[in-house]
N, C-alpha and C. Protein backbone atom coordinates (compact mmCIF):
# COMPACT_ATOMS: atom_id res chain seq x y z
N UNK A 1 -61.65 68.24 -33.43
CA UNK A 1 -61.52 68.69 -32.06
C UNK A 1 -61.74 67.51 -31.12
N UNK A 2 -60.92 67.21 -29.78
CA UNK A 2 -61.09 66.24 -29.23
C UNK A 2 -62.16 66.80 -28.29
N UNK A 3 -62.78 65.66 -27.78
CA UNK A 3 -63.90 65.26 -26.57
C UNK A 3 -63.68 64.31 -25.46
N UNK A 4 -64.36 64.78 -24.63
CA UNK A 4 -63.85 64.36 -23.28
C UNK A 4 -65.29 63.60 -22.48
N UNK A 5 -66.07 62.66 -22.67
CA UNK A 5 -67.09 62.60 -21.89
C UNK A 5 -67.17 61.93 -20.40
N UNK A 6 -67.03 62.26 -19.51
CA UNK A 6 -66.53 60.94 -18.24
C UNK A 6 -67.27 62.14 -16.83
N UNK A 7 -68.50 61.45 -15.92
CA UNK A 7 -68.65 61.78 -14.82
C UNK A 7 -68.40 60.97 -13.45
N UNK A 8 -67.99 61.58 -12.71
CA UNK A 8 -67.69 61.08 -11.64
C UNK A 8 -68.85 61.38 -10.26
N UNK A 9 -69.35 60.55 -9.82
CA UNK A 9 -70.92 61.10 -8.59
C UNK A 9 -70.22 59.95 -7.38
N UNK A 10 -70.75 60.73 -6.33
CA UNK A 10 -70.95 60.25 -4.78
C UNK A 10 -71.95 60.90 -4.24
N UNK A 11 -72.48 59.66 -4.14
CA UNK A 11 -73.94 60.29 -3.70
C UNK A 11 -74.84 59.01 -2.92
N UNK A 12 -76.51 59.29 -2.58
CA UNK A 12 -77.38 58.64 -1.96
C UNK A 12 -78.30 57.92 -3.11
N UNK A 13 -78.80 56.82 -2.95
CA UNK A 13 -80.04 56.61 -3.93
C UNK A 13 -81.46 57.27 -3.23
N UNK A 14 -81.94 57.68 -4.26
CA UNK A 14 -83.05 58.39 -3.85
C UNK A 14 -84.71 57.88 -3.90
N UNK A 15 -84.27 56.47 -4.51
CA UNK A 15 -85.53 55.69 -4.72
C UNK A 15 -84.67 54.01 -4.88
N UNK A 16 -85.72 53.06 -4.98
CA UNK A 16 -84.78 51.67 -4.91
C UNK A 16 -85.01 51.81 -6.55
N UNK A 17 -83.57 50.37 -7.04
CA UNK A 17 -83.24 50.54 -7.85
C UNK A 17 -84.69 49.92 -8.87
N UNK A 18 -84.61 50.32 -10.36
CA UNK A 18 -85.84 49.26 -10.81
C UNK A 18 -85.27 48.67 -11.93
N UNK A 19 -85.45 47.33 -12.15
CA UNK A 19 -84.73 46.43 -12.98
C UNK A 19 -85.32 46.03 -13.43
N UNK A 20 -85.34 46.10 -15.06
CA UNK A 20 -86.31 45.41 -16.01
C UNK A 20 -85.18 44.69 -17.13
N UNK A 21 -85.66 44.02 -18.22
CA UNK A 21 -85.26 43.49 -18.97
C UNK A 21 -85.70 44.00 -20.40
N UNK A 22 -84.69 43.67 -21.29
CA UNK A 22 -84.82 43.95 -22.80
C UNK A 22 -85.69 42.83 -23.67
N UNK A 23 -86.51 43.02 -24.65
CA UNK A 23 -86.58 41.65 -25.12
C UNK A 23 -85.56 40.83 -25.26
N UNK A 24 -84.30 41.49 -25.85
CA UNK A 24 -83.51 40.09 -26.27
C UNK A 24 -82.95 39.46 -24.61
N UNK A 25 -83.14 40.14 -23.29
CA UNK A 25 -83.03 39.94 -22.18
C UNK A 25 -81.71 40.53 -21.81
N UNK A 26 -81.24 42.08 -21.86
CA UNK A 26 -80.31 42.10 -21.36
C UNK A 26 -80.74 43.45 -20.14
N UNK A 27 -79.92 43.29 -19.03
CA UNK A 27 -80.84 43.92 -17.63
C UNK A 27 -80.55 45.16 -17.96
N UNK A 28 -81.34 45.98 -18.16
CA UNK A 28 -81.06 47.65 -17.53
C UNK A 28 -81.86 47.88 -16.05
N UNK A 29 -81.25 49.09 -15.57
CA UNK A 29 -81.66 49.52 -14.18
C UNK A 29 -81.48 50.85 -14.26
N UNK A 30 -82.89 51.47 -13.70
CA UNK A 30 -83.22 52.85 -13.68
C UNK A 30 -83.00 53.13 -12.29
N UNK A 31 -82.09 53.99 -11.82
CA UNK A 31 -81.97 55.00 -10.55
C UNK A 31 -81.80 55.65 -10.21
N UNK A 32 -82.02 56.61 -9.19
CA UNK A 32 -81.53 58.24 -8.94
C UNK A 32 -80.65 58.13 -7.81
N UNK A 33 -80.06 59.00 -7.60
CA UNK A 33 -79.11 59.60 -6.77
C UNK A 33 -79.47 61.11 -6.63
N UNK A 34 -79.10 61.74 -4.49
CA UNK A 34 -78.77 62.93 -4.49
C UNK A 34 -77.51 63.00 -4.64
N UNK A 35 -76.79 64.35 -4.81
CA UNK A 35 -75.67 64.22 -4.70
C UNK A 35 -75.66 65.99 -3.99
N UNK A 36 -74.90 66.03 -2.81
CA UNK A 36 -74.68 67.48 -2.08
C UNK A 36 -74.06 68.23 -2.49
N UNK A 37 -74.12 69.33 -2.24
CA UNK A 37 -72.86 70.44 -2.75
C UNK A 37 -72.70 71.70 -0.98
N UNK A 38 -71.94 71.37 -0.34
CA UNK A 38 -72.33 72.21 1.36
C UNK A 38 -71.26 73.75 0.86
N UNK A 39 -71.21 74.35 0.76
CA UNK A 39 -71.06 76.06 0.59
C UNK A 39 -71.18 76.87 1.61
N UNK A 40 -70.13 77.60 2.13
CA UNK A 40 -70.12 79.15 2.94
C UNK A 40 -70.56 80.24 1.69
N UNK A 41 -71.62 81.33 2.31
CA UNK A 41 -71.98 82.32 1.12
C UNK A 41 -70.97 83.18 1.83
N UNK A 42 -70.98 84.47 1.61
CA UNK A 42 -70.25 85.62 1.98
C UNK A 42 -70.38 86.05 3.14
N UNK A 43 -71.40 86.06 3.41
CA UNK A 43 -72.17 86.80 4.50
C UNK A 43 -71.59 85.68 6.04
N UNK A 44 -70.86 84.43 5.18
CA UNK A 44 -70.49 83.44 6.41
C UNK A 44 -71.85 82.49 6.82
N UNK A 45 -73.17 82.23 5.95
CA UNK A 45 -74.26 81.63 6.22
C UNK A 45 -73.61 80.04 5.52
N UNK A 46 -73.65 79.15 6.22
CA UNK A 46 -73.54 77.51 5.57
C UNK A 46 -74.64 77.58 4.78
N UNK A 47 -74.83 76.94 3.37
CA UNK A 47 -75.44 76.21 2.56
C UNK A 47 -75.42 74.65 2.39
N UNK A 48 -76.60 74.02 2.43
CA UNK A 48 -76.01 72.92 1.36
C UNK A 48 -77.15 73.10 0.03
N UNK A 49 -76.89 72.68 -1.33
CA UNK A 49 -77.27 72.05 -2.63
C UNK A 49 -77.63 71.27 -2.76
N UNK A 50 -78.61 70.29 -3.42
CA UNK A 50 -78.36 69.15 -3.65
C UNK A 50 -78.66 68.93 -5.22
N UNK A 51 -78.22 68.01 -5.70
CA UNK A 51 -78.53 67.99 -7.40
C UNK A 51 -78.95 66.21 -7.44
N UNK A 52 -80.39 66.44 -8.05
CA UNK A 52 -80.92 65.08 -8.40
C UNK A 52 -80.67 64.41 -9.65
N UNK A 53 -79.76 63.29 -9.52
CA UNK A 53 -79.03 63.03 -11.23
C UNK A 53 -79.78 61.34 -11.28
N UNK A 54 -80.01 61.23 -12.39
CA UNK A 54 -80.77 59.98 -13.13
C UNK A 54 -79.61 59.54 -13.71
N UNK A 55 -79.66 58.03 -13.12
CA UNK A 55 -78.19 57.04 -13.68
C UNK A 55 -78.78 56.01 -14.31
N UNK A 56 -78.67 54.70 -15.35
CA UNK A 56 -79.28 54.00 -16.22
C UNK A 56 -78.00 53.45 -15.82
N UNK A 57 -78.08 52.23 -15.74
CA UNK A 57 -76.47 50.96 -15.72
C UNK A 57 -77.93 49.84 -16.68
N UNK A 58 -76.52 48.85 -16.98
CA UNK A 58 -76.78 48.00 -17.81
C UNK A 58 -76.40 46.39 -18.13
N UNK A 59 -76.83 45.14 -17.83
CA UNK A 59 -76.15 44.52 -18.01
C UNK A 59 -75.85 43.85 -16.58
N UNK A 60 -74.27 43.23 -16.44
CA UNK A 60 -74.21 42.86 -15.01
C UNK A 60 -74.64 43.87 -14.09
N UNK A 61 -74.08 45.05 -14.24
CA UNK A 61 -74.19 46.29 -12.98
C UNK A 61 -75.61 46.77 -12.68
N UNK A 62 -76.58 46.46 -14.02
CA UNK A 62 -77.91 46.85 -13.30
C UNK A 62 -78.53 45.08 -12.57
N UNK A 63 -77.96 44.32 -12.37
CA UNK A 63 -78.39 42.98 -11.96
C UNK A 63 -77.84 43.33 -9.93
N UNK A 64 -76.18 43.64 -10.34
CA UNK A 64 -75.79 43.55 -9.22
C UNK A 64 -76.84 45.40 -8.44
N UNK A 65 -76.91 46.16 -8.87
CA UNK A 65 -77.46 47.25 -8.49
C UNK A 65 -79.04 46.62 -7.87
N UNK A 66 -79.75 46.03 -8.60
CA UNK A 66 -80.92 45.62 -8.13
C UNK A 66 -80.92 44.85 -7.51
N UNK A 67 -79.84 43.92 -6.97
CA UNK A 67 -79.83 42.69 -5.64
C UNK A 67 -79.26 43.82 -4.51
N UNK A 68 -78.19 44.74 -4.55
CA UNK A 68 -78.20 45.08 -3.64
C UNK A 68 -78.15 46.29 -2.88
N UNK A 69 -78.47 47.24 -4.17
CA UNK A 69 -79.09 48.68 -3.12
C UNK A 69 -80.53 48.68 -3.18
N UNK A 70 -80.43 49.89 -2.08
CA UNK A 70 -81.80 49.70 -1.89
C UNK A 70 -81.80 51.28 -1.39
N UNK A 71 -83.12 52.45 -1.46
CA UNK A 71 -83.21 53.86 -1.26
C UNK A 71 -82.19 54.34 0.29
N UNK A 72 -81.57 55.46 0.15
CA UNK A 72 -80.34 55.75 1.03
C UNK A 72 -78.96 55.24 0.98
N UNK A 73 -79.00 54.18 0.56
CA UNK A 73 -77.47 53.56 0.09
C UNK A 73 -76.52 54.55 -0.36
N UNK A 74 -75.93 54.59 0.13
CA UNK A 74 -74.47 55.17 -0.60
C UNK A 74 -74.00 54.47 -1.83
N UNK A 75 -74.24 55.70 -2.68
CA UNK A 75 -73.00 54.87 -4.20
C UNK A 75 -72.32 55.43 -4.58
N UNK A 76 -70.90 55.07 -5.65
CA UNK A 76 -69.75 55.74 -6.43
C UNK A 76 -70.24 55.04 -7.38
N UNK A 77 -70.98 55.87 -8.82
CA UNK A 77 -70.93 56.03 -9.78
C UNK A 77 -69.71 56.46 -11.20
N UNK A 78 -68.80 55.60 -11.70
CA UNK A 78 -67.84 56.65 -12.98
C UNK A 78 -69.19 55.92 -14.16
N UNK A 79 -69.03 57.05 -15.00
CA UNK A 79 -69.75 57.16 -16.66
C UNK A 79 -69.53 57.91 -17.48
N UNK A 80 -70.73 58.20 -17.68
CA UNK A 80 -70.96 58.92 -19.59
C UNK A 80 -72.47 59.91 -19.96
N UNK A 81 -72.44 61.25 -20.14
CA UNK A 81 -73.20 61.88 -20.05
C UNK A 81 -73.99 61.20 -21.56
N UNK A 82 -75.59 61.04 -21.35
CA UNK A 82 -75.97 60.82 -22.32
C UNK A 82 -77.62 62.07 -22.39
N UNK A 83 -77.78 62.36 -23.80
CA UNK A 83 -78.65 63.09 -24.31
C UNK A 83 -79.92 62.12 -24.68
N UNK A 84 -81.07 61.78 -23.92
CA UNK A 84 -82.45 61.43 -24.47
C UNK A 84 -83.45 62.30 -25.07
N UNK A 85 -83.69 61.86 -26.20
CA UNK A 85 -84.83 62.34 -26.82
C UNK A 85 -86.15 61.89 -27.22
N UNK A 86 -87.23 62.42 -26.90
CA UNK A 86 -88.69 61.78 -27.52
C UNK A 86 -89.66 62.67 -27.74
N UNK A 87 -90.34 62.29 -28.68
CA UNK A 87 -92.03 63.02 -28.57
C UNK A 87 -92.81 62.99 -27.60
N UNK A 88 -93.23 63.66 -26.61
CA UNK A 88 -93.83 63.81 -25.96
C UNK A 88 -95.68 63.66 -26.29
N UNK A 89 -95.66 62.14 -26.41
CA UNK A 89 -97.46 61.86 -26.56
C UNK A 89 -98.72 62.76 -26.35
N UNK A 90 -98.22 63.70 -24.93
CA UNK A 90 -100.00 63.68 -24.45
C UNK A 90 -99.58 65.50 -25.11
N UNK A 91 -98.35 66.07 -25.41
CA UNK A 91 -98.43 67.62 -25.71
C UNK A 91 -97.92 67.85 -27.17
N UNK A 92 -97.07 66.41 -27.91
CA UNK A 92 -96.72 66.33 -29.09
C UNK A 92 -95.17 67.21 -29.25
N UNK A 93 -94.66 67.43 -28.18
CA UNK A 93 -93.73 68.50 -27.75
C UNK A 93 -92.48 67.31 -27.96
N UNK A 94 -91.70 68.09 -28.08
CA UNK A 94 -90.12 67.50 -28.17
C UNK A 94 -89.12 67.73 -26.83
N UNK A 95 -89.27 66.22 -26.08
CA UNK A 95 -88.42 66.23 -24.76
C UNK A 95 -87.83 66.08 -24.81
N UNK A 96 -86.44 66.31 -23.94
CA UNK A 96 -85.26 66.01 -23.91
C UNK A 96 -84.92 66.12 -22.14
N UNK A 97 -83.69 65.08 -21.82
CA UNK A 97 -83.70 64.80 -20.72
C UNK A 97 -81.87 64.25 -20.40
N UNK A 98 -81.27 64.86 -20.09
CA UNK A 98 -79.85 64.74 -19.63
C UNK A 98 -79.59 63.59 -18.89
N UNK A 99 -78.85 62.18 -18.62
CA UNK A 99 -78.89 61.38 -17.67
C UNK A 99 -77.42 60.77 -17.84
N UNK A 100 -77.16 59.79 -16.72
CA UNK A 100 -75.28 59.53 -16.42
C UNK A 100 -75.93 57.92 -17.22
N UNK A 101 -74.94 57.43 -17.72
CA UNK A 101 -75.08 55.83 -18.20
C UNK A 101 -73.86 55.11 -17.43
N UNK A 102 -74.23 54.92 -16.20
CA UNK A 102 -73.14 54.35 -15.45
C UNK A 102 -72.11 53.25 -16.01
N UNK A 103 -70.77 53.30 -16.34
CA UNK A 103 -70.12 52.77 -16.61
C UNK A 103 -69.25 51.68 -15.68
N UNK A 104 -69.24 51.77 -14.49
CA UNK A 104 -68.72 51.25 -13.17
C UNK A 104 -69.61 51.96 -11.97
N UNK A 105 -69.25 50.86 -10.97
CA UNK A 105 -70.09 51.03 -9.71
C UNK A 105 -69.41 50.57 -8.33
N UNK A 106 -69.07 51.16 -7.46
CA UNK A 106 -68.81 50.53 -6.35
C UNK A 106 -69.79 51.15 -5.06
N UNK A 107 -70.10 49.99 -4.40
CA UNK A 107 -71.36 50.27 -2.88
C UNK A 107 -70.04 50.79 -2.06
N UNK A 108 -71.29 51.37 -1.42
CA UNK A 108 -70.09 51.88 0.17
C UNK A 108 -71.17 52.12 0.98
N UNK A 109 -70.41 51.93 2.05
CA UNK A 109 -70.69 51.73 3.14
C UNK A 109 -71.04 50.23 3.86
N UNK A 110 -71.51 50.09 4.89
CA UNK A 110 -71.32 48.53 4.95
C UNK A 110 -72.71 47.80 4.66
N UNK A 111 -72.61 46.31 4.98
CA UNK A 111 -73.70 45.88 4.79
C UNK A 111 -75.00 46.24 5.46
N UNK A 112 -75.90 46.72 4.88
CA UNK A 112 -77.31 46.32 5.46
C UNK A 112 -77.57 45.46 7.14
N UNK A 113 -78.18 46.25 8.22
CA UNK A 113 -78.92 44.97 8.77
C UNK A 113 -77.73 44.72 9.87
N UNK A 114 -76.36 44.58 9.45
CA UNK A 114 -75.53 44.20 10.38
C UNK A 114 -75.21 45.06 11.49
N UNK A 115 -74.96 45.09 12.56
CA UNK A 115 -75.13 45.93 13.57
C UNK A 115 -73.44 45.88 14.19
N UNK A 116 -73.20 47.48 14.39
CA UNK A 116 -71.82 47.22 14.94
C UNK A 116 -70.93 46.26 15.47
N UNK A 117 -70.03 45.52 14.90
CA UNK A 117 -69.12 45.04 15.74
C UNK A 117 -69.59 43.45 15.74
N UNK A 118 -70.43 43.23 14.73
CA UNK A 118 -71.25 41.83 14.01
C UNK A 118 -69.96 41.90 12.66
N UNK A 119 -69.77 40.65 12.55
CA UNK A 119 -68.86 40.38 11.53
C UNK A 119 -69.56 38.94 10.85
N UNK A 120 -69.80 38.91 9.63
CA UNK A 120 -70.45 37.79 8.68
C UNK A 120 -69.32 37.17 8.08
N UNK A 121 -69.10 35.67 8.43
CA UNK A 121 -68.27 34.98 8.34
C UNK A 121 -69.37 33.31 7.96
N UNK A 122 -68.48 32.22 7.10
CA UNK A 122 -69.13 31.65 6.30
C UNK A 122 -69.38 30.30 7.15
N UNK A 123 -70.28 29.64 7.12
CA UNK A 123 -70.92 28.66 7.85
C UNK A 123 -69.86 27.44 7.45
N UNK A 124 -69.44 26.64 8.48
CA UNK A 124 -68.76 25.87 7.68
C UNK A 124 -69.83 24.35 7.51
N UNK A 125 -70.80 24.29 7.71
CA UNK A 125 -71.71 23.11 7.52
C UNK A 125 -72.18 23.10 6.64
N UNK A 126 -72.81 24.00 6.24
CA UNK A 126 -73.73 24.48 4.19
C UNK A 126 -73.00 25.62 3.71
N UNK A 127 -72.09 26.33 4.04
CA UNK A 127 -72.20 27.09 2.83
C UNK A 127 -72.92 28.43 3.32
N UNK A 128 -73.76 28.33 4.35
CA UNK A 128 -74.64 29.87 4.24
C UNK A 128 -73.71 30.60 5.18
N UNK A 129 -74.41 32.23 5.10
CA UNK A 129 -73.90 33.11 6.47
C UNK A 129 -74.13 33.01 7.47
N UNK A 130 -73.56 33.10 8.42
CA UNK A 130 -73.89 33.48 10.06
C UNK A 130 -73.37 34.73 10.12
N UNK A 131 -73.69 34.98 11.49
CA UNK A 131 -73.19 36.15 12.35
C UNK A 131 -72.85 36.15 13.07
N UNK A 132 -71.41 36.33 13.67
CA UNK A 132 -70.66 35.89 14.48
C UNK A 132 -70.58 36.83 15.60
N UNK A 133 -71.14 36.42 17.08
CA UNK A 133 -70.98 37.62 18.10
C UNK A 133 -69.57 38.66 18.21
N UNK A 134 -69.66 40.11 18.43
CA UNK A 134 -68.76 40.59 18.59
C UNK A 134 -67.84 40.23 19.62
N UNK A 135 -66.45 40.38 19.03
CA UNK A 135 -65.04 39.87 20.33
C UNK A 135 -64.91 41.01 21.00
N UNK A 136 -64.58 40.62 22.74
CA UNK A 136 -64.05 41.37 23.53
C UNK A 136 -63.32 42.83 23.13
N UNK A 137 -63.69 43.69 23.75
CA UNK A 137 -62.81 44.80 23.21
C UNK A 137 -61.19 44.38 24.13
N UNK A 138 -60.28 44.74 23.82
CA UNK A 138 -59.14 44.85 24.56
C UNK A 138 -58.69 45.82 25.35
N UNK A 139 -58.29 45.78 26.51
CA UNK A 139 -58.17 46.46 27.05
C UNK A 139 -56.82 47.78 26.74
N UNK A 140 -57.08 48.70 26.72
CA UNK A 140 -56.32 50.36 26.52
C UNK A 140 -55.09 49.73 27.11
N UNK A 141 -54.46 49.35 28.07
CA UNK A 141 -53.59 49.39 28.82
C UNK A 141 -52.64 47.71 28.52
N UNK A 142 -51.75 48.01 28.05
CA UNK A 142 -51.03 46.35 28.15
C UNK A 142 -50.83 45.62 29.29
N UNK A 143 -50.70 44.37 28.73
CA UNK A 143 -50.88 43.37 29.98
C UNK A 143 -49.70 43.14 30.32
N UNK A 144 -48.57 42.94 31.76
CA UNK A 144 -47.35 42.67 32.16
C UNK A 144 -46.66 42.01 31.12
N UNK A 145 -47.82 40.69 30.89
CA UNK A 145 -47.36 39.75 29.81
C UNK A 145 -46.60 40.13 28.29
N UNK A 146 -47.57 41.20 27.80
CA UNK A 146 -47.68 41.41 26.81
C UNK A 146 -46.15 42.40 26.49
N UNK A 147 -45.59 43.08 27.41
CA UNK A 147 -44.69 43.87 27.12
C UNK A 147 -42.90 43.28 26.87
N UNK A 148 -42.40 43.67 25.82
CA UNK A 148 -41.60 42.38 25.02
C UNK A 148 -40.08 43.54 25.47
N UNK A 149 -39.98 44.09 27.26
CA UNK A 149 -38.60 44.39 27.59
C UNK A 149 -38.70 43.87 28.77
C-alpha cells in the first residue's frame, strides 16, 4: 500500500528558536509554532483555533533558523510527520509525542528592526549594511513634463 507523508504549516513562532549541537556536531533546532484555524459556527458566532505544533529542523536550516527568527516571526514550514518515543524516567510510563521534522523553510515577512520605507542597501566602503533614508513619495498627479502626448 502506498504512503504519503508531507505537512505543510503557516504559522507564528511561539518561543525563540533553540540550537544545540550533536556530538559528531551536526545543528538541530527545537521550535514551536501557532498555527490558526478562524471558523463561522452556525449560530453565525466567529471562532478562531489555534494548534500548537513542535517542528525539529536540522543541519543548515536549524543554523539559519537560529540566526534569524526569533518568538512572533512568521514562518512557512514543508516536512514530515514524525512519531517520538521514550520511557518516561520519573513515572516509568511510555511517552509518545507527534512532531513536524522540517524539511524546508522560508521567513516571511520583513526584516526585523527596519522601519517602514527604510531600505538596507550595502555599504560601499567595508562591506557592511546601512540604512538608507526613505525617498520622496511621488506625487498622485503627473507632472506636465511627465505626460508623453
Amino acid at each position: 500500500m502506498a504512503s504519503f507523508n508531507k505537512v505543510i504549516l503557516l504559522g507564528n513562532l511561539t518561543r525563540d528558536p533553540e540550537v544545540r549541537y550533536t556530538p559528531k556536531g551536526s545543528a538541530v533546532c527545537d521550535l514551536g509554532i501557532a498555527v490558526n484555524r478562524v471558523y463561522t459556527t452556525e449560530g453565525g458566532e466567529r471562532r478562531e483555533e489555534v494548534t500548537f505544533v513542535d517542528v525539529v529542523l536540522w543541519a543548515r536550516l536549524a543554523e539559519i533558523a537560529g540566526e534569524y527568527l526569533r518568538k512572533g516571526r512568521p514562518i512557512f514550514i514543508e516536512g514530515r510527520l514524525q512519531m517520538d518515543s521514550w520511557d518516561d524516567k520519573q513515572t516509568g510510563q511510555k511517552r509518545t509525542k507527534l512532531r513536524v521534522v522540517g524539511e524546508s523553510m522560508q521567513l516571511l515577512g520583513g526584516r526585523p528592526g527596519a522601519a517602514a520605507g527604510e531600505t538596507a542597501e550595502e555599504d560601499r566602503s567595508g562591506g557592511g549594511k546601512t540604512t538608507a533614508p526613505p525617498k520622496p513619495a511621488k506625487s498622485a498627479e503627473p507632472d506636465d513634463d511627465e505626460i508623453p502626448f
